[in-house]
PDB file of N, CA and C in Angstrom:
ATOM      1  N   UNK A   1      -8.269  54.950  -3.983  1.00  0.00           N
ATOM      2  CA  UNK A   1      -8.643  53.869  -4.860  1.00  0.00           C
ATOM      3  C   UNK A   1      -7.930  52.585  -4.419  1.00  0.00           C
ATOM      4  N   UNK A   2      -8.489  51.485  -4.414  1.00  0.00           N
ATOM      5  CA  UNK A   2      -8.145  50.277  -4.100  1.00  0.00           C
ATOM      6  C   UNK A   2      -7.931  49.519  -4.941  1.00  0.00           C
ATOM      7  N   UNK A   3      -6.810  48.794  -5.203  1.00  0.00           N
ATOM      8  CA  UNK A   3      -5.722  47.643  -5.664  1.00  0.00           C
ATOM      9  C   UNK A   3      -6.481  46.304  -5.849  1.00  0.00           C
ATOM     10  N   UNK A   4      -7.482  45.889  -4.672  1.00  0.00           N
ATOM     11  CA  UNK A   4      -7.988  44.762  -4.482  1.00  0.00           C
ATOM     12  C   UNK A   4      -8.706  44.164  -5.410  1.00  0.00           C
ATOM     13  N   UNK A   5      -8.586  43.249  -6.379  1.00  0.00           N
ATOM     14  CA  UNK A   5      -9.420  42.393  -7.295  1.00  0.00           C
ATOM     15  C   UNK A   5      -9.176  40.700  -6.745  1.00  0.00           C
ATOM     16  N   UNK A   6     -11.147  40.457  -7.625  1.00  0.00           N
ATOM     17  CA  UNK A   6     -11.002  38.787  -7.716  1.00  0.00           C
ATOM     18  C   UNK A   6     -11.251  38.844  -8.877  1.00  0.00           C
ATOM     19  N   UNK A   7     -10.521  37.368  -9.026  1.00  0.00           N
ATOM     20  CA  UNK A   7     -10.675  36.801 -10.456  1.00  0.00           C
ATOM     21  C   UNK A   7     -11.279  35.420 -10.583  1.00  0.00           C
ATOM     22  N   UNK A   8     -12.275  35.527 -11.016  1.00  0.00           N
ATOM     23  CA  UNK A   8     -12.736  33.589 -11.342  1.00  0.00           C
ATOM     24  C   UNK A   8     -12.540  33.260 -12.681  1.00  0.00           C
ATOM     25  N   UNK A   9     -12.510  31.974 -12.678  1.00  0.00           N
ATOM     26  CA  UNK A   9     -12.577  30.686 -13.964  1.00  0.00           C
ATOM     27  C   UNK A   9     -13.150  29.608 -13.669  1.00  0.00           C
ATOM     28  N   UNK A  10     -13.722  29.468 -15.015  1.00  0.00           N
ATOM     29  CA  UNK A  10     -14.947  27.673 -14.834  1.00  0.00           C
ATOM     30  C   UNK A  10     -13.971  27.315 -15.983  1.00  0.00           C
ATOM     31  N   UNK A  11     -13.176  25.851 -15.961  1.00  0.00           N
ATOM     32  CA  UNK A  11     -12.538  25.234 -17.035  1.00  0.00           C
ATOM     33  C   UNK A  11     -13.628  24.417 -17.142  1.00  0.00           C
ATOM     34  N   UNK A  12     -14.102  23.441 -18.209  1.00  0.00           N
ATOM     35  CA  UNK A  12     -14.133  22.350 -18.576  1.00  0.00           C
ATOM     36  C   UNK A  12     -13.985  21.606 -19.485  1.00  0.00           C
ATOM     37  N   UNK A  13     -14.445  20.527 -20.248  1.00  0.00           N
ATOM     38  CA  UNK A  13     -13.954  20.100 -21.554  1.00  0.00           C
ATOM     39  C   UNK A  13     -14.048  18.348 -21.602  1.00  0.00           C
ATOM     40  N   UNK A  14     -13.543  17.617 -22.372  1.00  0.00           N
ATOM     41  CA  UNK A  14     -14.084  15.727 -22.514  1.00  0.00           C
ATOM     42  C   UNK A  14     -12.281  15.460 -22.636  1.00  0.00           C
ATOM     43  N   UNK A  15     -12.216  14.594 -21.926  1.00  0.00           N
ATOM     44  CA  UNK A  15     -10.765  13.880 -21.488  1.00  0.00           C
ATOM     45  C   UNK A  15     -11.092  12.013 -22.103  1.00  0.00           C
ATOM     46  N   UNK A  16      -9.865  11.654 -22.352  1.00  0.00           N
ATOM     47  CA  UNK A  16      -9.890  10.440 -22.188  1.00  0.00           C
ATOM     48  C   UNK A  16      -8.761  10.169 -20.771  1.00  0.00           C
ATOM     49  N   UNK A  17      -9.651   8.676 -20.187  1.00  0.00           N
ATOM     50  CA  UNK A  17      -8.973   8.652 -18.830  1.00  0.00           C
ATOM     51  C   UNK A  17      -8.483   6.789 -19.117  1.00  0.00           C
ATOM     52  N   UNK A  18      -7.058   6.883 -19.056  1.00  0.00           N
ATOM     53  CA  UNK A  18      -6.725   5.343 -19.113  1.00  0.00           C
ATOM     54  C   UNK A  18      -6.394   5.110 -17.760  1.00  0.00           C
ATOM     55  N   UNK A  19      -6.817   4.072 -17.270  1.00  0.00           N
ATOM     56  CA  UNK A  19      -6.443   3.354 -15.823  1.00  0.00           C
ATOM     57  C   UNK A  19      -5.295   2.035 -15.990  1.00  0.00           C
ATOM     58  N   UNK A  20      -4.761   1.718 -15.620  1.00  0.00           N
ATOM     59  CA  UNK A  20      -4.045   0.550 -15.209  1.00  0.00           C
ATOM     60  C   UNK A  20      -4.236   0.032 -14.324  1.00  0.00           C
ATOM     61  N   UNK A  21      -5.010  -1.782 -14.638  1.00  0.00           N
ATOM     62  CA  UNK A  21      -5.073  -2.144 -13.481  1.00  0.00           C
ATOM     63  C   UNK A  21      -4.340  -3.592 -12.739  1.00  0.00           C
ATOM     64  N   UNK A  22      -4.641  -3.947 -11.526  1.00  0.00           N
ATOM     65  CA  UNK A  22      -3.459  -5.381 -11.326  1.00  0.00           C
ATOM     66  C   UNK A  22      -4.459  -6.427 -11.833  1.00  0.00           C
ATOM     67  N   UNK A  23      -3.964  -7.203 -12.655  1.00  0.00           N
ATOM     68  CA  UNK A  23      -4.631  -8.379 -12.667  1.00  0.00           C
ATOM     69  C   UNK A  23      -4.002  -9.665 -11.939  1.00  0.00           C
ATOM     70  N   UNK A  24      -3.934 -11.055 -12.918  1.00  0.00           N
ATOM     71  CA  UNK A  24      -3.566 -11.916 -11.798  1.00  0.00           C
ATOM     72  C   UNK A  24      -2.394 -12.221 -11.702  1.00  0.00           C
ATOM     73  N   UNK A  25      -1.545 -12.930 -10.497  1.00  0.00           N
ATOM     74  CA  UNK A  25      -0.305 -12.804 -10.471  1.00  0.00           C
ATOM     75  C   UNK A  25       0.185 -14.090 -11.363  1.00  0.00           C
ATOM     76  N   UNK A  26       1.226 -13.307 -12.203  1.00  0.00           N
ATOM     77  CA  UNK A  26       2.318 -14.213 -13.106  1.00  0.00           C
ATOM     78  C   UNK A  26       3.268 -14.785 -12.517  1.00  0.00           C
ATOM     79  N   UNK A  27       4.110 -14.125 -11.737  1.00  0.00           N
ATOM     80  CA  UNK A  27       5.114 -15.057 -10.883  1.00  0.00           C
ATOM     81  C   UNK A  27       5.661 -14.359  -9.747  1.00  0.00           C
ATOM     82  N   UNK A  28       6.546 -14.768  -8.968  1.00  0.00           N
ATOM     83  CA  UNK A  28       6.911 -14.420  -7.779  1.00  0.00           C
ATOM     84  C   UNK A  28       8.403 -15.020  -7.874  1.00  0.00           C
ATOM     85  N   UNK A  29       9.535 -13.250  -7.872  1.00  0.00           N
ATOM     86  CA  UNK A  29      10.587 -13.920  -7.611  1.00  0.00           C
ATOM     87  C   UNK A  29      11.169 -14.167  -5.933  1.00  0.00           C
ATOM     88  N   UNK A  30      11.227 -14.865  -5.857  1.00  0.00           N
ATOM     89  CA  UNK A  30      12.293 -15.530  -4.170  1.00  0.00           C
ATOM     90  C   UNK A  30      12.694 -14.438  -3.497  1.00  0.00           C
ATOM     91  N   UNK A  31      13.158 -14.924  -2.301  1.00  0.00           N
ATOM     92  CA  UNK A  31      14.270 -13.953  -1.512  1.00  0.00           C
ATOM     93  C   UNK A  31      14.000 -13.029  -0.827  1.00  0.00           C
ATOM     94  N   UNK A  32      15.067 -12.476  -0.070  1.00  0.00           N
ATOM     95  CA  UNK A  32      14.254 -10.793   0.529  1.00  0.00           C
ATOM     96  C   UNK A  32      14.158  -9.814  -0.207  1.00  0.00           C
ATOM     97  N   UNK A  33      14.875  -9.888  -1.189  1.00  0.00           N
ATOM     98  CA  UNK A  33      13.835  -8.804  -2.440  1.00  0.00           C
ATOM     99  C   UNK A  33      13.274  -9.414  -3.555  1.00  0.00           C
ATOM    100  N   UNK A  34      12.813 -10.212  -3.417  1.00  0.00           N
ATOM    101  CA  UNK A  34      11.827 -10.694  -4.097  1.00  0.00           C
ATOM    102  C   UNK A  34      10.488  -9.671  -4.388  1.00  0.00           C
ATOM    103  N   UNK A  35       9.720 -10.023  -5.943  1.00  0.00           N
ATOM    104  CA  UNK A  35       8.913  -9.097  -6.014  1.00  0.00           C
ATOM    105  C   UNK A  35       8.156 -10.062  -6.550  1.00  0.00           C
ATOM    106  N   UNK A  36       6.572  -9.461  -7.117  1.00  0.00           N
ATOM    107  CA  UNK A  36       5.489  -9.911  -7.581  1.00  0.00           C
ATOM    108  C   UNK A  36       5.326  -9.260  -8.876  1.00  0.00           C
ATOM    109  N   UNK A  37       5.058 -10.176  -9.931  1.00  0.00           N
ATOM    110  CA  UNK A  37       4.795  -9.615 -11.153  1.00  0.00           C
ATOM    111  C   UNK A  37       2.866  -9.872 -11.471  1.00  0.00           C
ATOM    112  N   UNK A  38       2.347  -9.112 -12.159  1.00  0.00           N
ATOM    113  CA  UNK A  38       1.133  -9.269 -11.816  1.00  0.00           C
ATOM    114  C   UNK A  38       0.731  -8.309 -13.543  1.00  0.00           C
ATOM    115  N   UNK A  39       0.184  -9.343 -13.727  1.00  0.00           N
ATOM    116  CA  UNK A  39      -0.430  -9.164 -15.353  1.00  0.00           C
ATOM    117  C   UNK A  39      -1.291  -7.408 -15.585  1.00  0.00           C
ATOM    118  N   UNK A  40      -1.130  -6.763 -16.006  1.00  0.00           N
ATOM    119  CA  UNK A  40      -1.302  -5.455 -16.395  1.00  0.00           C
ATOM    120  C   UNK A  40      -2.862  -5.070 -17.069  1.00  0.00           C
ATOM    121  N   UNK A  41      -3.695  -4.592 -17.008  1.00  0.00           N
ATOM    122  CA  UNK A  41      -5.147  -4.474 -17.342  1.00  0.00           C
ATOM    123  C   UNK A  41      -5.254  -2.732 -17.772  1.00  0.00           C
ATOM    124  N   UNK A  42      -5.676  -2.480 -18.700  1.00  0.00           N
ATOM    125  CA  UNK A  42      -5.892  -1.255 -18.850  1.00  0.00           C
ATOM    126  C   UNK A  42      -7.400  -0.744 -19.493  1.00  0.00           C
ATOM    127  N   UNK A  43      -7.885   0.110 -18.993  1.00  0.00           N
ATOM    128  CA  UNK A  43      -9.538   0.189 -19.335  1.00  0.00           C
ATOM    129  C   UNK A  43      -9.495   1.831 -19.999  1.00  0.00           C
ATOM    130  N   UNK A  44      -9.999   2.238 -20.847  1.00  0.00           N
ATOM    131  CA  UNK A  44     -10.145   3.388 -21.473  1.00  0.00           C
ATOM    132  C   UNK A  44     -11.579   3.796 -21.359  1.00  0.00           C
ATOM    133  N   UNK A  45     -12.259   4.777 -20.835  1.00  0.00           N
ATOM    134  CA  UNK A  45     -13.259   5.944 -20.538  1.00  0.00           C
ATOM    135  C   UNK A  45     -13.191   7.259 -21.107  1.00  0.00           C
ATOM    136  N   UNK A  46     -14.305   8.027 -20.995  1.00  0.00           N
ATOM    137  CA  UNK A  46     -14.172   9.497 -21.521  1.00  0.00           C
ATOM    138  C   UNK A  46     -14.874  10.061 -20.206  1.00  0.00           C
ATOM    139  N   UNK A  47     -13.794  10.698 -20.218  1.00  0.00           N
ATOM    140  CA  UNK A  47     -14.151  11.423 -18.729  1.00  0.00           C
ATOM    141  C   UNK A  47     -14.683  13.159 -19.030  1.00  0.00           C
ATOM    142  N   UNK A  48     -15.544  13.840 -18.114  1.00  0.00           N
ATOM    143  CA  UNK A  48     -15.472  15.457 -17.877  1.00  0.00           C
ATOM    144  C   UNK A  48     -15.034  15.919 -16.893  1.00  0.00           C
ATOM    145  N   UNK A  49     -13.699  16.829 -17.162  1.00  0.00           N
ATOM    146  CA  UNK A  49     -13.235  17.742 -16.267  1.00  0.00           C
ATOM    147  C   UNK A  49     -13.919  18.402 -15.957  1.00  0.00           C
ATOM    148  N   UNK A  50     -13.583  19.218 -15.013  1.00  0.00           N
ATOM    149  CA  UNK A  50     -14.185  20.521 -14.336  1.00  0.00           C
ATOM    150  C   UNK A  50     -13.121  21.189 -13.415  1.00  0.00           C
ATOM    151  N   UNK A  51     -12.659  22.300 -13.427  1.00  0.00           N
ATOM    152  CA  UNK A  51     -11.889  23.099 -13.013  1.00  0.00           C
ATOM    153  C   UNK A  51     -12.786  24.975 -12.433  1.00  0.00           C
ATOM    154  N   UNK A  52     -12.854  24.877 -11.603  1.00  0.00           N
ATOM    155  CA  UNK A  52     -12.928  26.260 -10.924  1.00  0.00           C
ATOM    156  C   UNK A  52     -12.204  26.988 -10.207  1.00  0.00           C
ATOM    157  N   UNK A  53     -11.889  28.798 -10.649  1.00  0.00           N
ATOM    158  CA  UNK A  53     -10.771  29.123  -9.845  1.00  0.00           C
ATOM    159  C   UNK A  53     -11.105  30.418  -8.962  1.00  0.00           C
ATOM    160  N   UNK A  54     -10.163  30.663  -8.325  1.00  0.00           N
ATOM    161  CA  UNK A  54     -10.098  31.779  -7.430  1.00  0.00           C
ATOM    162  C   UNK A  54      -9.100  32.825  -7.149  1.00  0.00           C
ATOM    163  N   UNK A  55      -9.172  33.626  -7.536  1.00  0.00           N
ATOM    164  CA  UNK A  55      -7.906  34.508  -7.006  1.00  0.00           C
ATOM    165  C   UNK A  55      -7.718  35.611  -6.586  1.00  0.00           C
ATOM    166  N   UNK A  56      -7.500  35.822  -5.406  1.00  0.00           N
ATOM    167  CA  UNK A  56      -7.519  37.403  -4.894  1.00  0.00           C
ATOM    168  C   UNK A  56      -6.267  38.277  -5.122  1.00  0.00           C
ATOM    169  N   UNK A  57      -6.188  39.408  -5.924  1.00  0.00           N
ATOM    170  CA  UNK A  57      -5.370  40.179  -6.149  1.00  0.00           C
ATOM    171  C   UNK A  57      -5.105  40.917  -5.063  1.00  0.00           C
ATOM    172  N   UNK A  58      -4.457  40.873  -4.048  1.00  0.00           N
ATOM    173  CA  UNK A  58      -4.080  42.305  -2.901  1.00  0.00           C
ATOM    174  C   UNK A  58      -3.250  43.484  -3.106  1.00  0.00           C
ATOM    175  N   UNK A  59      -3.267  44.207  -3.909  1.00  0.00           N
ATOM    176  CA  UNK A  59      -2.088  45.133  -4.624  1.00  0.00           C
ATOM    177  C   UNK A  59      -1.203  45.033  -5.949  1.00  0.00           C
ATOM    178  N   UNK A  60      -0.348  45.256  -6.096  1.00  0.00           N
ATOM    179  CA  UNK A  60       0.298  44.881  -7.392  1.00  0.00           C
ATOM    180  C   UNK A  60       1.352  43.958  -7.891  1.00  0.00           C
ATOM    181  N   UNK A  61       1.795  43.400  -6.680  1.00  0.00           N
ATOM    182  CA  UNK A  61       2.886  42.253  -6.600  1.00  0.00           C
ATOM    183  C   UNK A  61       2.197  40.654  -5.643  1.00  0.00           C
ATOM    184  N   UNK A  62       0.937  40.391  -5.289  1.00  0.00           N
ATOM    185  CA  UNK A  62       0.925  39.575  -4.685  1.00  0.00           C
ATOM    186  C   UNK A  62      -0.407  39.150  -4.878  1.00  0.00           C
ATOM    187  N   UNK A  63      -0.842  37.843  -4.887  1.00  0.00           N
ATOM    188  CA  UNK A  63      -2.639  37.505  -5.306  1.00  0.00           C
ATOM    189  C   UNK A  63      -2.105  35.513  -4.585  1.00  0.00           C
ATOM    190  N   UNK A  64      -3.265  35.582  -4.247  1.00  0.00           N
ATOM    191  CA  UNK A  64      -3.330  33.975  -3.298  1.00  0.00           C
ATOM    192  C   UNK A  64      -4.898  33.938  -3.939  1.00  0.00           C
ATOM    193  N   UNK A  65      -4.971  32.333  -4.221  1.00  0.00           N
ATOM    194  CA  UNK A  65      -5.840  31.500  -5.181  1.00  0.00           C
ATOM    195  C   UNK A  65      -6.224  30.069  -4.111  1.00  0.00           C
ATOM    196  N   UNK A  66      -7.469  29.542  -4.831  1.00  0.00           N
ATOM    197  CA  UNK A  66      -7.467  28.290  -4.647  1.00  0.00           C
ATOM    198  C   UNK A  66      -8.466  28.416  -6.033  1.00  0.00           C
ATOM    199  N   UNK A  67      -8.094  26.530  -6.653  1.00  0.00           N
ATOM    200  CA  UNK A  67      -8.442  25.573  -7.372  1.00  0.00           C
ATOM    201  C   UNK A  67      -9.124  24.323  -6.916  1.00  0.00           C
ATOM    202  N   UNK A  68     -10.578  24.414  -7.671  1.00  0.00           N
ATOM    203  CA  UNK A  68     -11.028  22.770  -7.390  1.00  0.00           C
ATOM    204  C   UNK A  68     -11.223  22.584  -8.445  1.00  0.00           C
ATOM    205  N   UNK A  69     -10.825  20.889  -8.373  1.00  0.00           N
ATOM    206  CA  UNK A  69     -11.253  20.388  -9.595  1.00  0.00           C
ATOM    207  C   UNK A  69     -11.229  18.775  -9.450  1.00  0.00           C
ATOM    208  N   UNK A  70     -11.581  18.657 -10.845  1.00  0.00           N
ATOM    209  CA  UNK A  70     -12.302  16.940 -10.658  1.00  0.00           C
ATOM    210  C   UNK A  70     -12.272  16.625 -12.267  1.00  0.00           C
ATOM    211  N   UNK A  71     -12.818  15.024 -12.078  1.00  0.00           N
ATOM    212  CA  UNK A  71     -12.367  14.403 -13.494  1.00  0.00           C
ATOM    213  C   UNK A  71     -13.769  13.212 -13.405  1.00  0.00           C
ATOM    214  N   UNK A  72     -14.979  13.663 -13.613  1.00  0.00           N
ATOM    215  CA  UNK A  72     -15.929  12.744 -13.700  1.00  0.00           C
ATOM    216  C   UNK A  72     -16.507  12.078 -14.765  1.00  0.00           C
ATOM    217  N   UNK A  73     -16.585  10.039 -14.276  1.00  0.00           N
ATOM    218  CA  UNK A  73     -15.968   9.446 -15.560  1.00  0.00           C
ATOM    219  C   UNK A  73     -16.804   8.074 -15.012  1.00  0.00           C
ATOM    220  N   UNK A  74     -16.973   7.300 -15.749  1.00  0.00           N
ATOM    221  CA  UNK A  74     -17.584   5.802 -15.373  1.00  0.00           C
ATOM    222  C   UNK A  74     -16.716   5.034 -14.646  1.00  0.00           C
ATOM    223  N   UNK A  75     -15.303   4.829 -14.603  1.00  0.00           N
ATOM    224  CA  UNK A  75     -14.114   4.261 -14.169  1.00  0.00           C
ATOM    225  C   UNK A  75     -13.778   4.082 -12.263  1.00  0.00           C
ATOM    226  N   UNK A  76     -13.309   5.687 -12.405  1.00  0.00           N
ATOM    227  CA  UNK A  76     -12.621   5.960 -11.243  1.00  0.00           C
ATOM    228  C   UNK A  76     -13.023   7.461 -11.028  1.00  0.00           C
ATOM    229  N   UNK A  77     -13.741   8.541 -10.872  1.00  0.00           N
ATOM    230  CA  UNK A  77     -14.052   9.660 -10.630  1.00  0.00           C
ATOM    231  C   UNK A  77     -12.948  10.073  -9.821  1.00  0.00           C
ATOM    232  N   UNK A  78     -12.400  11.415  -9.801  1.00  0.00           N
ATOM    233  CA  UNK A  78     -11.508  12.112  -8.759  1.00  0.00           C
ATOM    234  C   UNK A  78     -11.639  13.200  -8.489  1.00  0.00           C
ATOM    235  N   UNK A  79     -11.080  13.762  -7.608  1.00  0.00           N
ATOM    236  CA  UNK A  79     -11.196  15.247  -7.436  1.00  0.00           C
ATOM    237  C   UNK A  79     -10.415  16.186  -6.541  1.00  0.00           C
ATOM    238  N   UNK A  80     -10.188  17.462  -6.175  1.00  0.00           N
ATOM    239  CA  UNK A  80      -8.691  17.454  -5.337  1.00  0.00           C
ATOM    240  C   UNK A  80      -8.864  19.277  -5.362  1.00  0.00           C
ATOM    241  N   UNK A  81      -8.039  19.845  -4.699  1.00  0.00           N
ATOM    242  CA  UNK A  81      -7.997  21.090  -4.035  1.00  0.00           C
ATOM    243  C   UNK A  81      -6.406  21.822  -4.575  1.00  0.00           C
ATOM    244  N   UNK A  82      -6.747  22.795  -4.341  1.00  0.00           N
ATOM    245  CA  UNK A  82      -5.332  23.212  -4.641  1.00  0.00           C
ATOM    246  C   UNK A  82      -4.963  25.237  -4.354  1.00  0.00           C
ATOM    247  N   UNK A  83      -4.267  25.222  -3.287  1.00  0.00           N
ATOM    248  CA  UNK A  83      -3.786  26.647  -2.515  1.00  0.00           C
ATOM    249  C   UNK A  83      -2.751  27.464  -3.522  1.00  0.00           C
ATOM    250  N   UNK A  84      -2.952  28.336  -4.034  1.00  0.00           N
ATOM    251  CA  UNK A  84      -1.707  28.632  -4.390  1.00  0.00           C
ATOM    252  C   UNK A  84      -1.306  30.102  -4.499  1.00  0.00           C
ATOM    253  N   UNK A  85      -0.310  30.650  -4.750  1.00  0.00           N
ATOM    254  CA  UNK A  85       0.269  32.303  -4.692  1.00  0.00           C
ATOM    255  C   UNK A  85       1.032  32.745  -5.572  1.00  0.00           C
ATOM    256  N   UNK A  86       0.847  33.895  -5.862  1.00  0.00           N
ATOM    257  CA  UNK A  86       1.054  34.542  -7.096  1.00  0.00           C
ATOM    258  C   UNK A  86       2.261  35.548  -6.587  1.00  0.00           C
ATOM    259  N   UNK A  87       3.242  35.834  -6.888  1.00  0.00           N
ATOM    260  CA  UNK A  87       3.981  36.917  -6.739  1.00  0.00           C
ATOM    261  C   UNK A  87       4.901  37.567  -8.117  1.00  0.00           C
ATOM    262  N   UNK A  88       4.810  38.765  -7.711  1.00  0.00           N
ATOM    263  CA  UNK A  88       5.648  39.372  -9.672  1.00  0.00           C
ATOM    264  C   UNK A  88       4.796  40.417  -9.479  1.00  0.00           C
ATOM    265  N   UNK A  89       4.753  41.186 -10.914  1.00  0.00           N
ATOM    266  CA  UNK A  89       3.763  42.200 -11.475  1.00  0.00           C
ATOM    267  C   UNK A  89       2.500  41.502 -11.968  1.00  0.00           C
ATOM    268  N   UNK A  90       1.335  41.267 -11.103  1.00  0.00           N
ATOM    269  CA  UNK A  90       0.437  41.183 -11.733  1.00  0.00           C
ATOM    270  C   UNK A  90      -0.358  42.285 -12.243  1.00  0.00           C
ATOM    271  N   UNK A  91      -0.928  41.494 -13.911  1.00  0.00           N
ATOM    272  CA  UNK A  91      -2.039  42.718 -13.938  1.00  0.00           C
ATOM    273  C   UNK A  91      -3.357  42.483 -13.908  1.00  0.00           C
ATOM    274  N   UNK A  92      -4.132  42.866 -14.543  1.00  0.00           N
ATOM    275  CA  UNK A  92      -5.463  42.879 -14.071  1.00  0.00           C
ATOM    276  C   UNK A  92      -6.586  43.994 -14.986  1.00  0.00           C
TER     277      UNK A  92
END
């Protein structure tokens, strides 16, 4: 008998997504460290996540995964990857 399992997941659900953005510049201090101050803008959206997963169980102490997921929204849409490993007693 074999040890070997997968496991999937679909997350999703409604987010609010605040951005910050640069607006125009207020002042500029001097010097070699001098910096830029720059007026602050913030925009509020309702975004949908989405999360899907993966995970392969290889026996009873060890399972390696990947995650995609994303945040789609009127604003700024994103999205991103993610490797990851499991070690301990998993169960199943």
């Amino acid at each position: 008998m074999s040890d070997t399992r997968i496991f999937t997941a679909l997350k999703t659900g409604l987010s609010m997504v605040i951005f910050t953005y640069r607006g125009d510049l207020i002042s500029v201090t001097p010097g070699i460290f001098g910096y830029a101050t720059y007026q602050r803008l913030n925009k509020v959206t309702i975004g949908f996540p989405l999360e899907v997963q993966a995970l392969y169980v290889g026996g009873k102490k060890y399972g390696i995964g990947v995650s995609l997921f994303g945040n789609i929204n009127t604003v700024n849409s994103f999205y991103g990857i993610t490797l990851y490993q499991q070690f301990g007693r998993l169960k199943g």
